[in-house]
Protein backbone atom coordinates (compact mmCIF):
# COMPACT_ATOMS: atom_id res chain seq x y z
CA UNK A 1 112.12 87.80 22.73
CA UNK A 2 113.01 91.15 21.65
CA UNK A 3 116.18 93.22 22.74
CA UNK A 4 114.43 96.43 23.79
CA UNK A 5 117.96 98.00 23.05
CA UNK A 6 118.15 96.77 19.57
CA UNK A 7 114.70 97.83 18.99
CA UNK A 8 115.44 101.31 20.14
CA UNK A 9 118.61 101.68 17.75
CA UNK A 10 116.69 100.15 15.00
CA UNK A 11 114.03 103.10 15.87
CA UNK A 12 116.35 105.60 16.05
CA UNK A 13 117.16 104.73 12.20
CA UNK A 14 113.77 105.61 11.05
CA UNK A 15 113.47 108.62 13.52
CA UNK A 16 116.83 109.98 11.70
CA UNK A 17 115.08 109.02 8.51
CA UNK A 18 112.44 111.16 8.52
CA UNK A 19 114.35 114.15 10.13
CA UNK A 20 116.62 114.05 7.26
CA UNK A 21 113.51 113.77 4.80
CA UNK A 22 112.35 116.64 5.91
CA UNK A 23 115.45 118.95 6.51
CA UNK A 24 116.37 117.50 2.40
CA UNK A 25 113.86 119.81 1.65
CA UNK A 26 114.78 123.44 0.16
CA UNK A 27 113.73 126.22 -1.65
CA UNK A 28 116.09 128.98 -3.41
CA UNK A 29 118.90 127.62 -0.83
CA UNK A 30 116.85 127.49 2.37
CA UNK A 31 115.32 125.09 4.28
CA UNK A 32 111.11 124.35 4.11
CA UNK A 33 111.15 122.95 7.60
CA UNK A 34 112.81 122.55 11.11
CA UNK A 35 112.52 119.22 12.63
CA UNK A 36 113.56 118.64 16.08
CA UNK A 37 113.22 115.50 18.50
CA UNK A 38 109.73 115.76 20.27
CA UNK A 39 109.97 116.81 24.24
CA UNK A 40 109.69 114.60 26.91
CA UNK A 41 105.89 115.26 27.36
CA UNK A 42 105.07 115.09 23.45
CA UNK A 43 106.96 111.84 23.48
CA UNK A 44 105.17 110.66 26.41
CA UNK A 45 101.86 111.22 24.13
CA UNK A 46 103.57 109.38 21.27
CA UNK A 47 105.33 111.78 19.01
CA UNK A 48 109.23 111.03 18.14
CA UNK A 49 109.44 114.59 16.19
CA UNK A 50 108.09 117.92 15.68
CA UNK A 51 107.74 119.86 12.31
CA UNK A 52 107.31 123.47 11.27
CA UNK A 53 107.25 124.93 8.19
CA UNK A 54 108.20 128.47 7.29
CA UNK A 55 104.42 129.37 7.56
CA UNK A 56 104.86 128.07 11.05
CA UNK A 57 102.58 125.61 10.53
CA UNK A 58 103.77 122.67 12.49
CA UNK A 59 103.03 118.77 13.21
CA UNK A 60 103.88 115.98 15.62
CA UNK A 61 105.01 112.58 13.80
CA UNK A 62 105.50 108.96 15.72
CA UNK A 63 108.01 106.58 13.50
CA UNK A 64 107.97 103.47 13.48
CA UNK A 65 110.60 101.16 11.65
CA UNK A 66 109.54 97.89 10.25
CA UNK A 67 112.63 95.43 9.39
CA UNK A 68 110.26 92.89 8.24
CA UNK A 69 107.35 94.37 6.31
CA UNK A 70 109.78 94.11 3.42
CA UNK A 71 109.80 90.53 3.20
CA UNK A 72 106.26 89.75 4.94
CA UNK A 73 104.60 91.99 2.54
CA UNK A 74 102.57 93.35 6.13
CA UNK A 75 101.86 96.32 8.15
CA UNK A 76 102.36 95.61 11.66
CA UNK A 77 100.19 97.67 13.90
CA UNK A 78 100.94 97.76 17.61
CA UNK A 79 97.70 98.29 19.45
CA UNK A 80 98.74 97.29 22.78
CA UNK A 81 101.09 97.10 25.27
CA UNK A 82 100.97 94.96 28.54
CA UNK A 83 103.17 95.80 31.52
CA UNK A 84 102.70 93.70 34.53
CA UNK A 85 100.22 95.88 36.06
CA UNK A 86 98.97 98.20 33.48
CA UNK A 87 97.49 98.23 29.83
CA UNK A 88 98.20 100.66 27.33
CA UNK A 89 97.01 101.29 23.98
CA UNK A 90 100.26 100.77 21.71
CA UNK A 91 101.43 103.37 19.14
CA UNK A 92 99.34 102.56 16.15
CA UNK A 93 96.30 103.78 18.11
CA UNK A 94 97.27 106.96 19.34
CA UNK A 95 95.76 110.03 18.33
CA UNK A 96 98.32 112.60 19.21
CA UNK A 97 100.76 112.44 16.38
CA UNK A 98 99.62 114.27 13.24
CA UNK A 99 100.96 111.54 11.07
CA UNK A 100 103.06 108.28 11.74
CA UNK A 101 105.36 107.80 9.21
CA UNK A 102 106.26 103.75 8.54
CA UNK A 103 109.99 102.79 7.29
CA UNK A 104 109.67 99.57 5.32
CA UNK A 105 113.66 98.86 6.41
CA UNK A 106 115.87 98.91 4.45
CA UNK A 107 114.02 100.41 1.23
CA UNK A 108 113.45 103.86 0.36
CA UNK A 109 110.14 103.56 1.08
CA UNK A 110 107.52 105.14 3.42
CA UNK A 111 104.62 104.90 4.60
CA UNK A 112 102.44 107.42 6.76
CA UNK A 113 98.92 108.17 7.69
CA UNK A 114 97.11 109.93 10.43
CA UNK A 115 95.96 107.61 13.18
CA UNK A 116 92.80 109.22 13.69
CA UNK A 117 91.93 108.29 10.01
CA UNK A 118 93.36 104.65 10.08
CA UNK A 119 91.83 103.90 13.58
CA UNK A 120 88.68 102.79 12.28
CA UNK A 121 90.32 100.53 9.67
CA UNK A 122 92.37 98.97 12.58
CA UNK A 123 89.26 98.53 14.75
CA UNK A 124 87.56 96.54 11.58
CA UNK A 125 91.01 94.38 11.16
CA UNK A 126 91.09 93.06 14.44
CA UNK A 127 88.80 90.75 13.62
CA UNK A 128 90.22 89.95 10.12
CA UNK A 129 93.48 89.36 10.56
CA UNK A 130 96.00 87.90 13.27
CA UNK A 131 97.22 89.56 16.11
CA UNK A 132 100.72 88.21 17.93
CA UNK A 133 102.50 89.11 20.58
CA UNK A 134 105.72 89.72 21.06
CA UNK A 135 107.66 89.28 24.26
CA UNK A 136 110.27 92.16 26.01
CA UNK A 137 112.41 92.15 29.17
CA UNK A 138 109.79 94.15 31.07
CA UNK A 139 106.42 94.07 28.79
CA UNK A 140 104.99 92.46 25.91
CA UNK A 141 103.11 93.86 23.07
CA UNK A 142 100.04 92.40 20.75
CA UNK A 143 100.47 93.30 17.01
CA UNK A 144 97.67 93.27 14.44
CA UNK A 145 99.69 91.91 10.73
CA UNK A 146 97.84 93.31 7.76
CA UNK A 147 98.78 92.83 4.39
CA UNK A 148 100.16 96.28 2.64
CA UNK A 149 98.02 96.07 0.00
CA UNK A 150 94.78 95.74 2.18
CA UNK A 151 96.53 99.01 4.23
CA UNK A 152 97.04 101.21 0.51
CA UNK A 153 93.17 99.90 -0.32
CA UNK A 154 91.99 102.09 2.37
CA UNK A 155 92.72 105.42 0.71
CA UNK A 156 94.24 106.85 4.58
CA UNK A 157 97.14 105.33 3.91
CA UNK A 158 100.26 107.42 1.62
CA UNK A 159 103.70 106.32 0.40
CA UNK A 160 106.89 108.36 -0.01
CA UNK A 161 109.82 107.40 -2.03
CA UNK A 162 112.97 108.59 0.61
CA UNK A 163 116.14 110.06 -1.78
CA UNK A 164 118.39 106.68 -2.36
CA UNK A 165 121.33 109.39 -0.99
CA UNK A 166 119.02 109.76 2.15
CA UNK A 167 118.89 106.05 3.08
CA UNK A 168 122.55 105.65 2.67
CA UNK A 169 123.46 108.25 5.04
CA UNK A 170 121.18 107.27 7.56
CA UNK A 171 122.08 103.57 7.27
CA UNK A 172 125.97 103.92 7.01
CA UNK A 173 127.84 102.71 9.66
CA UNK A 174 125.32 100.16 10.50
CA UNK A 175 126.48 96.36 10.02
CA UNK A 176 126.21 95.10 6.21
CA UNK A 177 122.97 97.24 5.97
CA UNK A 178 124.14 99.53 2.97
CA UNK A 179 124.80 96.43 0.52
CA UNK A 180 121.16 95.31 1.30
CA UNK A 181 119.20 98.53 0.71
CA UNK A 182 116.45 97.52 -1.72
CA UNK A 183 114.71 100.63 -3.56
């Protein structure tokens, strides 16, 4: 059973992350973008963050933090989530976030695509590869595993190499994570 709690710090990690990814970024001295924690009503859609550029261009990002992709080589897609008396599509199926950005914990590296691109793909998986579900205190979820390299084969899918100094900060602090960072 998963700690919901644990989960939630662990997600946290990845949400600081990418908000440090993106405020990293400078030109002449300033700062490319402003990233600030989504709003209760964008979260409720299934964004963690909002982004906007200096052009005020702006997007909405769900993160999702993987501690085991890095040794199971897999993607783990949730596509639903079962409360007692309601169904849900889970957070790889949403449409609302521009992107969702992937943290294979605890590398430097990152994964993100736009769900409306990769929805298809997921659709096509679900009969392809094996779906589990994992139990919480007050829901469980069902997870479609796909191997990474069948996700990069698609062409929807990018990777991002975080700043080593990034990943430290973000990670400091947390139990014996910094002496088993892997770039």
């Amino acid at each position: 059973m998963f700690d919901f709690q644990e989960q939630l710090e662990v997600g946290q990690l990845g949400e600081n992350l990418i908000k440090k990814y993106y405020q990293s970024k400078e030109k002449d001295g300033k700062s490319l973008y402003i990233c600030r924690p989504a709003k209760g009503d964008e979260q409720r859609l299934g964004a963690d963050l909002f982004v906007v550029d200096g052009h005020l261009n702006y997007k909405y990002i769900e993160v999702k933090t993987d501690t085991q992709a890095h040794n199971t080589g897999n993607v783990a897609f949730e596509i639903q989530i079962v409360h007692e008396n309601k169904k849900t599509i889970g957070a790889a199926m949403k449409t609302f976030p521009d992107y969702l950005f992937y943290w294979i914990f605890p590398t430097t590296r990152v994964l993100y695509w736009n769900p409306s691109e990769i929805n298809p793909y997921i659709l096509d998986w679900m009969t392809q590869y094996r779906i589990v579900e994992a139990q919480n205190k007050n829901f469980f979820s069902r997870t479609l595993i796909v191997p990474q390299e069948v996700v990069m084969e698609t062409g929807v899918v990018h990777k991002l190499q975080i700043d080593w100094n990034i990943v430290d900060e973000v990670v400091k602090g947390v139990d014996g994570v910094s002496a088993i960072l892997v770039r």
